[in-house]
PDB file of N, CA and C in Angstrom:
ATOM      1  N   UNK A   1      -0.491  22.556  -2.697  1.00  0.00           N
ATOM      2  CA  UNK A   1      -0.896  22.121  -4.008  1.00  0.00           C
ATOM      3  C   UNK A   1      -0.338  20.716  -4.260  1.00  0.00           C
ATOM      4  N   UNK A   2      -1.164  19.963  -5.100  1.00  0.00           N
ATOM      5  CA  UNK A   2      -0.732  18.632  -5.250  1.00  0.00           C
ATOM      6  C   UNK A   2      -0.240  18.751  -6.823  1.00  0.00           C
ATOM      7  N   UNK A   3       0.663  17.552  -7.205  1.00  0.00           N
ATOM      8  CA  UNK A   3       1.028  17.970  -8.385  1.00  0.00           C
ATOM      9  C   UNK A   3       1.098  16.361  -8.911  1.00  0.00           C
ATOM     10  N   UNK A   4       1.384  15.672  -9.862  1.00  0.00           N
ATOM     11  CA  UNK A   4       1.329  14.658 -10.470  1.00  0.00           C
ATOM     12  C   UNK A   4       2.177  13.445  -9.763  1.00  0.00           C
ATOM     13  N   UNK A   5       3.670  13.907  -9.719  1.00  0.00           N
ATOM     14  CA  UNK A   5       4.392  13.352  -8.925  1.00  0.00           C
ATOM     15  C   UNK A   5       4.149  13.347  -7.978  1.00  0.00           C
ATOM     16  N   UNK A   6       3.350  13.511  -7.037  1.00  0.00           N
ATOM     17  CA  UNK A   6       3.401  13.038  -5.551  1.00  0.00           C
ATOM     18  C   UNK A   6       2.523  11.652  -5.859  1.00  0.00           C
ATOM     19  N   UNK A   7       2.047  11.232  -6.563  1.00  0.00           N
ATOM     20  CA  UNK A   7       1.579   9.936  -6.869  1.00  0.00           C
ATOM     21  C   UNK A   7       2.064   8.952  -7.470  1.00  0.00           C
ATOM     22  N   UNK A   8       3.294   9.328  -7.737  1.00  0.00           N
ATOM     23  CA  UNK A   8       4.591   8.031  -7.945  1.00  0.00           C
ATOM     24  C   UNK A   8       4.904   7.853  -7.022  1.00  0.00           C
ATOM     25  N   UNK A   9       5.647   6.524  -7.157  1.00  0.00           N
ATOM     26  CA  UNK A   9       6.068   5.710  -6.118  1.00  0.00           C
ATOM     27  C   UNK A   9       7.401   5.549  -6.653  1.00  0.00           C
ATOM     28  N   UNK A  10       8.320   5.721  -5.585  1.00  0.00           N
ATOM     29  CA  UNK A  10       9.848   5.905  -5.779  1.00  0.00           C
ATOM     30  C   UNK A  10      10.313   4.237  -5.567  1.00  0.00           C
ATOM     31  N   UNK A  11      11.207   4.540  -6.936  1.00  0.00           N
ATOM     32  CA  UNK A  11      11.951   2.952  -6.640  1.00  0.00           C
ATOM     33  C   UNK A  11      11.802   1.992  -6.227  1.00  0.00           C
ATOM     34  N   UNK A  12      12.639   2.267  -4.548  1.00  0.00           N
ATOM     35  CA  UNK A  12      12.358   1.565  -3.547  1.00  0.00           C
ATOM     36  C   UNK A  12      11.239   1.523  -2.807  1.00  0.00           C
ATOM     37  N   UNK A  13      10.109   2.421  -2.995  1.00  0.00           N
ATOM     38  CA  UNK A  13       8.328   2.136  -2.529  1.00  0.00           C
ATOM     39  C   UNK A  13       8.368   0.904  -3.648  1.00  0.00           C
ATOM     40  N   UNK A  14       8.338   1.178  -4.785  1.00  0.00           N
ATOM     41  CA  UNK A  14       8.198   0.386  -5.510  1.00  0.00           C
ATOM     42  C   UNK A  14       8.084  -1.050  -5.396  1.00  0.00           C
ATOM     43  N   UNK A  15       9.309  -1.272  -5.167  1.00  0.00           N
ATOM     44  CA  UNK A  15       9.909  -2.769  -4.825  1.00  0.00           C
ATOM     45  C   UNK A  15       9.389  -3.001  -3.623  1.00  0.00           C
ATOM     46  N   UNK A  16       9.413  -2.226  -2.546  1.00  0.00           N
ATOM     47  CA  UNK A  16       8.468  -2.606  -1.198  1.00  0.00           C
ATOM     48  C   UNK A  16       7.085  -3.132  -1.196  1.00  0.00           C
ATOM     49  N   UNK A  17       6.281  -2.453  -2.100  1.00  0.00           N
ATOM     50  CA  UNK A  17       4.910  -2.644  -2.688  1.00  0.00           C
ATOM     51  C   UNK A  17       5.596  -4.374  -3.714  1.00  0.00           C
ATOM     52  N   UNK A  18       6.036  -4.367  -4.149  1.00  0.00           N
ATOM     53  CA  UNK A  18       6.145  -5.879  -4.992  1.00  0.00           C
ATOM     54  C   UNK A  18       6.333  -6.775  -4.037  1.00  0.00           C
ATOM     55  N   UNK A  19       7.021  -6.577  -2.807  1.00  0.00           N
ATOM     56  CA  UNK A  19       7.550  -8.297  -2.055  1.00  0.00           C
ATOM     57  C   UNK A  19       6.476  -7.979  -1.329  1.00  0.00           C
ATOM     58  N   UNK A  20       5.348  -6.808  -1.135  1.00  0.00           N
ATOM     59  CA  UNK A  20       4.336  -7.213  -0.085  1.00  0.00           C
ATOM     60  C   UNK A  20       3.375  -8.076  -0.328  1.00  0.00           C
ATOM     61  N   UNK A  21       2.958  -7.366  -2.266  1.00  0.00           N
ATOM     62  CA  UNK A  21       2.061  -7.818  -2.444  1.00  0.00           C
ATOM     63  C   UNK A  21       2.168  -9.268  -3.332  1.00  0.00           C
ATOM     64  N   UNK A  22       3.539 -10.156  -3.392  1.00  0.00           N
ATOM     65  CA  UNK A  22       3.999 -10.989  -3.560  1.00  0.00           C
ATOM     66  C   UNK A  22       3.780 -11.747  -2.555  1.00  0.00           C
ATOM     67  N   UNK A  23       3.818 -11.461  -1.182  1.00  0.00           N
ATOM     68  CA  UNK A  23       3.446 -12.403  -0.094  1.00  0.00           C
ATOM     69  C   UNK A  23       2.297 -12.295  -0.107  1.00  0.00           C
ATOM     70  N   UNK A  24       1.114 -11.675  -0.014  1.00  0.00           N
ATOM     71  CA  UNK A  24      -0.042 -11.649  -0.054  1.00  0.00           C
ATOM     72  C   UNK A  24      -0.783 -12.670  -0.852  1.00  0.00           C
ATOM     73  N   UNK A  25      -0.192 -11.980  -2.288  1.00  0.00           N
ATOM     74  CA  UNK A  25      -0.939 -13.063  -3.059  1.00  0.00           C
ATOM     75  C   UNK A  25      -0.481 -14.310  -2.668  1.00  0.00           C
ATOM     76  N   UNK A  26       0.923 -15.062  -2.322  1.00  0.00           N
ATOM     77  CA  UNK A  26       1.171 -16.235  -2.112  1.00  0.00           C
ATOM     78  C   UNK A  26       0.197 -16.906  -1.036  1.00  0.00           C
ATOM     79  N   UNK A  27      -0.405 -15.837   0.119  1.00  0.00           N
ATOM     80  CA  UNK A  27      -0.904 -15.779   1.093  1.00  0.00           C
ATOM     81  C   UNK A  27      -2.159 -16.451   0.827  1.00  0.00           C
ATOM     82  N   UNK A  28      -2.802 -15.897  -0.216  1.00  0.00           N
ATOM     83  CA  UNK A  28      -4.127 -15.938  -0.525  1.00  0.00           C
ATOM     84  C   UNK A  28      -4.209 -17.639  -1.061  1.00  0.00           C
ATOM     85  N   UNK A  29      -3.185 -17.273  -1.903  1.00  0.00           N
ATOM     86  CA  UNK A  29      -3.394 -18.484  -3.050  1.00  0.00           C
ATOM     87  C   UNK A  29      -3.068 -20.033  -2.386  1.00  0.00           C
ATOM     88  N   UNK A  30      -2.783 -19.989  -1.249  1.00  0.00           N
ATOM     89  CA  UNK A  30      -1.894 -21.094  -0.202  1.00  0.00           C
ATOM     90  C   UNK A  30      -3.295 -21.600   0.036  1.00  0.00           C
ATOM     91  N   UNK A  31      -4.493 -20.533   0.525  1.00  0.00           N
ATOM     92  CA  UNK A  31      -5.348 -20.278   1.246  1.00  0.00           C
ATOM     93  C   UNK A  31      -7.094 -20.649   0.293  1.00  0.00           C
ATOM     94  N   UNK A  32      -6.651 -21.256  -0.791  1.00  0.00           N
ATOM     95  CA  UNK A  32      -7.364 -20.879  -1.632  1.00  0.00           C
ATOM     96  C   UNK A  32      -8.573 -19.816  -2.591  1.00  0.00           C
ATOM     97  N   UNK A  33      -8.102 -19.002  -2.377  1.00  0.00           N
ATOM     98  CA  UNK A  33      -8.291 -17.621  -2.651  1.00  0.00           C
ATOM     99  C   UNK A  33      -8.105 -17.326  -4.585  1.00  0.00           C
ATOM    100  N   UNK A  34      -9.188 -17.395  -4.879  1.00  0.00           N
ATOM    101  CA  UNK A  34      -8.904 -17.058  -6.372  1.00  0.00           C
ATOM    102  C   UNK A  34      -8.932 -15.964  -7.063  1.00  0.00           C
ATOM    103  N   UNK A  35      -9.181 -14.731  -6.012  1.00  0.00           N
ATOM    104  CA  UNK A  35      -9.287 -13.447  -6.432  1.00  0.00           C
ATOM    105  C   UNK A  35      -9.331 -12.553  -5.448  1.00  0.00           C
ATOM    106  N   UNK A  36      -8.071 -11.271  -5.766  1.00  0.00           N
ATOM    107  CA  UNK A  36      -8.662 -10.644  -4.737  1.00  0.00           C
ATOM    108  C   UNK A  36      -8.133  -9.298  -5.024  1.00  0.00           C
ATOM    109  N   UNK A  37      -8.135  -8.120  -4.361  1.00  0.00           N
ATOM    110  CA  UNK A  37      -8.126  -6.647  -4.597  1.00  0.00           C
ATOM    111  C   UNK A  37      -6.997  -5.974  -3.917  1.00  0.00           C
ATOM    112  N   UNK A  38      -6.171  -5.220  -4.599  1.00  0.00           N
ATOM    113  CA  UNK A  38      -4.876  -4.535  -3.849  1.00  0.00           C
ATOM    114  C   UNK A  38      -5.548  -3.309  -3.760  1.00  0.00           C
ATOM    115  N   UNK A  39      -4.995  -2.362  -3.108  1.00  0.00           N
ATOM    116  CA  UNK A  39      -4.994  -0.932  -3.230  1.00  0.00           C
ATOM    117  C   UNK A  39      -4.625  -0.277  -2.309  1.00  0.00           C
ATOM    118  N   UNK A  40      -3.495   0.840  -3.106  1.00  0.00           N
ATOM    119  CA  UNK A  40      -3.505   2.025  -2.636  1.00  0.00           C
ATOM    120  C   UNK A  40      -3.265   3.185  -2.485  1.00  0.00           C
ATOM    121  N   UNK A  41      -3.670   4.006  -0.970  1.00  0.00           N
ATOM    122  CA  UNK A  41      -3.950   4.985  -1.129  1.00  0.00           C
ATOM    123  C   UNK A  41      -3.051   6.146  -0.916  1.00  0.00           C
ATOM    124  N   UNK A  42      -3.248   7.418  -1.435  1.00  0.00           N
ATOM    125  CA  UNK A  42      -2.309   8.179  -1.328  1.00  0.00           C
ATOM    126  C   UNK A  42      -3.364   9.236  -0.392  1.00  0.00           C
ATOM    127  N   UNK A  43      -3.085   9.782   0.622  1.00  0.00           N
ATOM    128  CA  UNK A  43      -3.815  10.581   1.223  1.00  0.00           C
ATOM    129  C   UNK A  43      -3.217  11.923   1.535  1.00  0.00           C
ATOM    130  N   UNK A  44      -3.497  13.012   1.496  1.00  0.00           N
ATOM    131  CA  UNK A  44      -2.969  14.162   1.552  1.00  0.00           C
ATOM    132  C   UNK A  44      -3.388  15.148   2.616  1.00  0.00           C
ATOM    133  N   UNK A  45      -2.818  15.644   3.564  1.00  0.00           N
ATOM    134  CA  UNK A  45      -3.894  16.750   5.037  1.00  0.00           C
ATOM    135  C   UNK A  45      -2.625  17.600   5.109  1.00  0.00           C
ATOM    136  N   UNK A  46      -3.241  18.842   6.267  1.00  0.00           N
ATOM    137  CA  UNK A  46      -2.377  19.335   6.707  1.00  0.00           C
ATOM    138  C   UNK A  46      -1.332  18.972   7.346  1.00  0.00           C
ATOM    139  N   UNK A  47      -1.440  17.970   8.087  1.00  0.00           N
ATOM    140  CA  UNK A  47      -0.679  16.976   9.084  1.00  0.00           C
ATOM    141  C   UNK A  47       0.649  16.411   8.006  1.00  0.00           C
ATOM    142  N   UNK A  48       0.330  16.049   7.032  1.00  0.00           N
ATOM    143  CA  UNK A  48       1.314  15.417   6.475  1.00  0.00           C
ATOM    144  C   UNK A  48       0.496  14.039   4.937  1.00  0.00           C
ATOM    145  N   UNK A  49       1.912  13.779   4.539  1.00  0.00           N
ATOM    146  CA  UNK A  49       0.916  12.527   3.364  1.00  0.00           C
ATOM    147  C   UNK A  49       1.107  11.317   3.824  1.00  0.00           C
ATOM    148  N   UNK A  50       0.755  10.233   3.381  1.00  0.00           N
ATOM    149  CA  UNK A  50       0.238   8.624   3.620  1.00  0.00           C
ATOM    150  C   UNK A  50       0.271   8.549   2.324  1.00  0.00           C
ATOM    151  N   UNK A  51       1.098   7.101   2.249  1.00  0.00           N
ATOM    152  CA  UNK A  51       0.420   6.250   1.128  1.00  0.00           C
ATOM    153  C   UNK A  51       0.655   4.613   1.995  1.00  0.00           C
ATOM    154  N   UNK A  52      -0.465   3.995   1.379  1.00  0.00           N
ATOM    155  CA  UNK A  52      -1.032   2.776   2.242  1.00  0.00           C
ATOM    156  C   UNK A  52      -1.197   1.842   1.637  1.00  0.00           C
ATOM    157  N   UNK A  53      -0.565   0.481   1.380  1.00  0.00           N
ATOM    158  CA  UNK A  53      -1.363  -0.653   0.932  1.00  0.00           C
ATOM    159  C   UNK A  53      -1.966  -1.210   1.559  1.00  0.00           C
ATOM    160  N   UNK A  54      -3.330  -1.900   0.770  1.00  0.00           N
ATOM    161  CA  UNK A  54      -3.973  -2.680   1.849  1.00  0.00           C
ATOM    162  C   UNK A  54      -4.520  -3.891   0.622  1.00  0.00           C
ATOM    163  N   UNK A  55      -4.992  -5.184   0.638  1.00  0.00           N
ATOM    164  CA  UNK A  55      -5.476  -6.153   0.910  1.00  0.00           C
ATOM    165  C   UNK A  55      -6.984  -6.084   0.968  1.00  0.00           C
ATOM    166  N   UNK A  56      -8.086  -6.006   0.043  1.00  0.00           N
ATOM    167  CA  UNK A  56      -9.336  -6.321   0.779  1.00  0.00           C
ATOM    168  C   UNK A  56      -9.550  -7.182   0.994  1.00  0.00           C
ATOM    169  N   UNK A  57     -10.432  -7.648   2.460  1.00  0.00           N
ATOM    170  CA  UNK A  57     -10.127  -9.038   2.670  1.00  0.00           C
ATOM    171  C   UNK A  57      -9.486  -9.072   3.964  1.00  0.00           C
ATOM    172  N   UNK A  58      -8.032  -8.842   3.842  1.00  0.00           N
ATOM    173  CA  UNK A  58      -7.116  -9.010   4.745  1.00  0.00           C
ATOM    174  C   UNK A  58      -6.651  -8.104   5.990  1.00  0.00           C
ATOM    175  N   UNK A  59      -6.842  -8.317   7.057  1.00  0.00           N
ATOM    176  CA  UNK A  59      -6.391  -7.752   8.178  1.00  0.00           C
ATOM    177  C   UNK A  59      -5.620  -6.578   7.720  1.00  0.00           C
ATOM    178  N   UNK A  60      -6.071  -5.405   8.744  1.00  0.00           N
ATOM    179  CA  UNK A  60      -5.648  -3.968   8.471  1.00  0.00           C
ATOM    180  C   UNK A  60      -4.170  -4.176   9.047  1.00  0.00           C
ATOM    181  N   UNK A  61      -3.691  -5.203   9.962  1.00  0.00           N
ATOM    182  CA  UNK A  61      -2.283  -5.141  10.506  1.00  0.00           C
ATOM    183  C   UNK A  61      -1.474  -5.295   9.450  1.00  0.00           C
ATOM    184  N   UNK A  62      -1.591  -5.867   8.686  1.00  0.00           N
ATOM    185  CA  UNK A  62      -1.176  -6.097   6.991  1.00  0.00           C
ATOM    186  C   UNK A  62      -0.963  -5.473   5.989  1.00  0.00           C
ATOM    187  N   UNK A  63      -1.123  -4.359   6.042  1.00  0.00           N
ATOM    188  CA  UNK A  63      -1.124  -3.198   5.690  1.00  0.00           C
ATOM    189  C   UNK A  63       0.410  -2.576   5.536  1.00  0.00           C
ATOM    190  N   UNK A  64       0.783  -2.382   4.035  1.00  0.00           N
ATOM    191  CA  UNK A  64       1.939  -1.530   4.140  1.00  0.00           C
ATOM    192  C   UNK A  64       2.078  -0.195   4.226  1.00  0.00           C
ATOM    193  N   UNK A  65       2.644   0.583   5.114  1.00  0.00           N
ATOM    194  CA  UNK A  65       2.983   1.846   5.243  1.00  0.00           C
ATOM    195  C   UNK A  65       3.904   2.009   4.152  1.00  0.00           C
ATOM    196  N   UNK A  66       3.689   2.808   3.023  1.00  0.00           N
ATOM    197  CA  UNK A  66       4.735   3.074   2.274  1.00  0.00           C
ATOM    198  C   UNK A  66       5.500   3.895   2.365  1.00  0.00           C
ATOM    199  N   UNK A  67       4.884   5.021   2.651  1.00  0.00           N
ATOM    200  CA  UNK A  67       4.889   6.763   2.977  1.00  0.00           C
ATOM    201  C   UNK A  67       4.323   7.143   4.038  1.00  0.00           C
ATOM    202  N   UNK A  68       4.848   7.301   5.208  1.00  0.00           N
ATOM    203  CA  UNK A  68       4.129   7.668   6.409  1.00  0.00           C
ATOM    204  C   UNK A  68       4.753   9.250   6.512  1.00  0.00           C
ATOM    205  N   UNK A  69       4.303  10.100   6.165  1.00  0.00           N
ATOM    206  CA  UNK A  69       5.002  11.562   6.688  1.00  0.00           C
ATOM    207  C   UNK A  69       3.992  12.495   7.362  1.00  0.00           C
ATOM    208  N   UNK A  70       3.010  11.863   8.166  1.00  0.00           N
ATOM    209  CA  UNK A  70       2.157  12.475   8.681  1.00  0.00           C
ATOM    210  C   UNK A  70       2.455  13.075  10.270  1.00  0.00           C
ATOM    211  N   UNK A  71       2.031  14.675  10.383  1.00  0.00           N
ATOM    212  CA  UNK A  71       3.150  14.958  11.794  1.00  0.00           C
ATOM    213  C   UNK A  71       1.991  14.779  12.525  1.00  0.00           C
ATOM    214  N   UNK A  72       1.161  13.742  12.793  1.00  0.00           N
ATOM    215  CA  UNK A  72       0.384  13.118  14.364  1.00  0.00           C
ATOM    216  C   UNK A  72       1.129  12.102  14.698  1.00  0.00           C
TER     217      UNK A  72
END
């Protein structure tokens, strides 16, 4: 069962998600880039959960793992 809190982001996700997407945007904006889209995702399986930032736009290597607890 999923419950509300598994879709917060703890603290320190928190702050991880701010200096990423602090470089990003600096990234963009260096780049001239006047707009662009964060997101992310929280994914849930048997295997385990994910939560993912990503960048549209920007290379999937770029991508923050926030929450990787997936057992593959």
């Amino acid at each position: 069962m999923i419950f509300n809190d598994d879709f917060v982001l703890s603290a320190e996700e928190l702050e991880r998600y701010n200096g990423w997407a602090k470089k990003i945007a600096h990234g963009l904006g260096e780049a001239g880039n006047t707009s662009w889209t964060m997101n992310i995702t929280f994914s849930f399986s048997n295997s385990g959960t994910d939560v993912i930032a990503h960048c549209r736009g920007a290379d999937y290597r770029c991508d923050l793992f926030l929450r990787n607890e997936s057992l593959i």
